[in-house]
Protein backbone atom coordinates (compact mmCIF):
# COMPACT_ATOMS: atom_id res chain seq x y z
CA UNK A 1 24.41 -61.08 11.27
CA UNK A 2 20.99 -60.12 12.92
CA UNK A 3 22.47 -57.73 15.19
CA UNK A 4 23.95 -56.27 12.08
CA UNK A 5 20.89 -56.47 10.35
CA UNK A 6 18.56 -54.98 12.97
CA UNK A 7 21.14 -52.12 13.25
CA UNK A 8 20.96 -51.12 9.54
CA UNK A 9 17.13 -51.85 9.83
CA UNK A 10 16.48 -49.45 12.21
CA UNK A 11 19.75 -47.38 10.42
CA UNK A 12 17.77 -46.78 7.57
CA UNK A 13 14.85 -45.86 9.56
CA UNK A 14 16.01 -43.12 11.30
CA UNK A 15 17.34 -41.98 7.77
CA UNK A 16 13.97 -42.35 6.28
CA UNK A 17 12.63 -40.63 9.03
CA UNK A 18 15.37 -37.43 9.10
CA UNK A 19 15.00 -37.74 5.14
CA UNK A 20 10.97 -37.44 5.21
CA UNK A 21 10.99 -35.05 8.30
CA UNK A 22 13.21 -32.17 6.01
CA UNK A 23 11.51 -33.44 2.92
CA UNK A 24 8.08 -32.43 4.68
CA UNK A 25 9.95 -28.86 5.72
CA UNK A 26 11.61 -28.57 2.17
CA UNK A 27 7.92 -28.74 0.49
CA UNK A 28 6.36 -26.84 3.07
CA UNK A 29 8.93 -23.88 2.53
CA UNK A 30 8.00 -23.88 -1.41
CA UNK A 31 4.62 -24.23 -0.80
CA UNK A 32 4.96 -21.01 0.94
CA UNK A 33 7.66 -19.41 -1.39
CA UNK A 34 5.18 -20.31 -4.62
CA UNK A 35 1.90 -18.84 -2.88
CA UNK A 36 4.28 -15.78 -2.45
CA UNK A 37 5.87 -15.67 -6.27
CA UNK A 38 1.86 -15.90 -7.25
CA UNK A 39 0.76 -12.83 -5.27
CA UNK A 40 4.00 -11.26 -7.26
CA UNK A 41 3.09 -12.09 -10.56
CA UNK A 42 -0.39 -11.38 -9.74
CA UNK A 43 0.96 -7.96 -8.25
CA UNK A 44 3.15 -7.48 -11.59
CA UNK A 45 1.01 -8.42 -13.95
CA UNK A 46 -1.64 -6.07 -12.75
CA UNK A 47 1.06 -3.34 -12.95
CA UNK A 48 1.50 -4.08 -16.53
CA UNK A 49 -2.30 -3.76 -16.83
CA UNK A 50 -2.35 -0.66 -15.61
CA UNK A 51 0.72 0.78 -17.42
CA UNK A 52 -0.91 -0.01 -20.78
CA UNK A 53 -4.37 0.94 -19.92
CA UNK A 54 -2.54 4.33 -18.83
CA UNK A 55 -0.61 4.51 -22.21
CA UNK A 56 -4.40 3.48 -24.30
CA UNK A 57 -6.67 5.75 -22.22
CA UNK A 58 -3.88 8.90 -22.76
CA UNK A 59 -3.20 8.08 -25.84
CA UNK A 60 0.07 9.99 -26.10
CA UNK A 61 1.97 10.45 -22.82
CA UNK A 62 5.47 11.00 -21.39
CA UNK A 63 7.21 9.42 -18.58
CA UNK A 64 6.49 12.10 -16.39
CA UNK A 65 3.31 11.75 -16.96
CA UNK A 66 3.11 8.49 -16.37
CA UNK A 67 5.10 8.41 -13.00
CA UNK A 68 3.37 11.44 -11.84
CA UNK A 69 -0.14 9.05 -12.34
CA UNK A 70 1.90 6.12 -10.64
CA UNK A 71 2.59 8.03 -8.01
CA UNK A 72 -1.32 8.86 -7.83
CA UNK A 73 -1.99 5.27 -7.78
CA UNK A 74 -2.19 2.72 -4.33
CA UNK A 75 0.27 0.16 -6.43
CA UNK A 76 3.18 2.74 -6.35
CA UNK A 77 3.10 2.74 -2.23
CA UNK A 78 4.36 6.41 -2.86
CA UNK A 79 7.89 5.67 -4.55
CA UNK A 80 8.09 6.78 -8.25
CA UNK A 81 8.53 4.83 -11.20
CA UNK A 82 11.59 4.23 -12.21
CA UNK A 83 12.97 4.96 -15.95
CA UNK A 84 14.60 1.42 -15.70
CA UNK A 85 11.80 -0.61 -14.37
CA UNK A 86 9.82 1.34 -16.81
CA UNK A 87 11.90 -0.25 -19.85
CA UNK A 88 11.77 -3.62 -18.28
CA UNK A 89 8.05 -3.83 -17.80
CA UNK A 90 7.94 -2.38 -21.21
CA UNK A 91 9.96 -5.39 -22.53
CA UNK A 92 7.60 -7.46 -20.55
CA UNK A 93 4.41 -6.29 -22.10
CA UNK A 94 5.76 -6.45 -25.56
CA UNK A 95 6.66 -10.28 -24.75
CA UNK A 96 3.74 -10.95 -23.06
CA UNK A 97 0.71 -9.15 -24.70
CA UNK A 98 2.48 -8.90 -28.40
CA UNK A 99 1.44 -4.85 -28.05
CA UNK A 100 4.31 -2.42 -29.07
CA UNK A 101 4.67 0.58 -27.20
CA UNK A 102 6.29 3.27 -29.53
CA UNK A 103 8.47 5.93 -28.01
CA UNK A 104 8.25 9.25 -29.83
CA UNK A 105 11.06 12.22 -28.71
């Protein structure tokens, strides 16, 4: 009995210890993976800043005119603005800020 008891002892041990070792790598690899989401939706959520303070300081703008001022801006690394993320972040500040961005043809 207390060979079979040292056995599960130490058992349950090297469980504890494999269990706490990948624990310790699991939260170390969200630690890192949330500091990373935060400088996203720091990142986004300055883009959405900057697409309504675009839309407010213009007053009345198109999308062309708006991508060709992205494209004029460090945030856009030099690729254009896409008609679809345009929409989304559009939904987004809507949601967000309660602030309706009207769409006039």
């Amino acid at each position: 009995m207390a060979v079979a008891t040292d056995a599960m002892i130490c058992t349950i041990t090297h469980y504890d210890y494999i269990i706490l070792t990948y624990a310790s790598i699991i939260h170390t690899f969200f630690v890192s993976l949330q500091q990373k989401y935060e400088i996203m939706a720091k990142n986004l959520l300055n883009k959405y800043v900057w697409l309504v303070e675009t839309i407010y300081k213009a007053k009345k703008i198109s999308f062309e005119e708006i991508n060709q001022l992205w494209l004029d801006n460090d945030m856009s690394e030099g690729k254009p603005l896409a008609l679809r993320t345009f929409h989304k972040w559009r939904v987004a500040i809507e949601e967000m800020f309660v602030v309706v961005l009207i769409m006039i043809k």
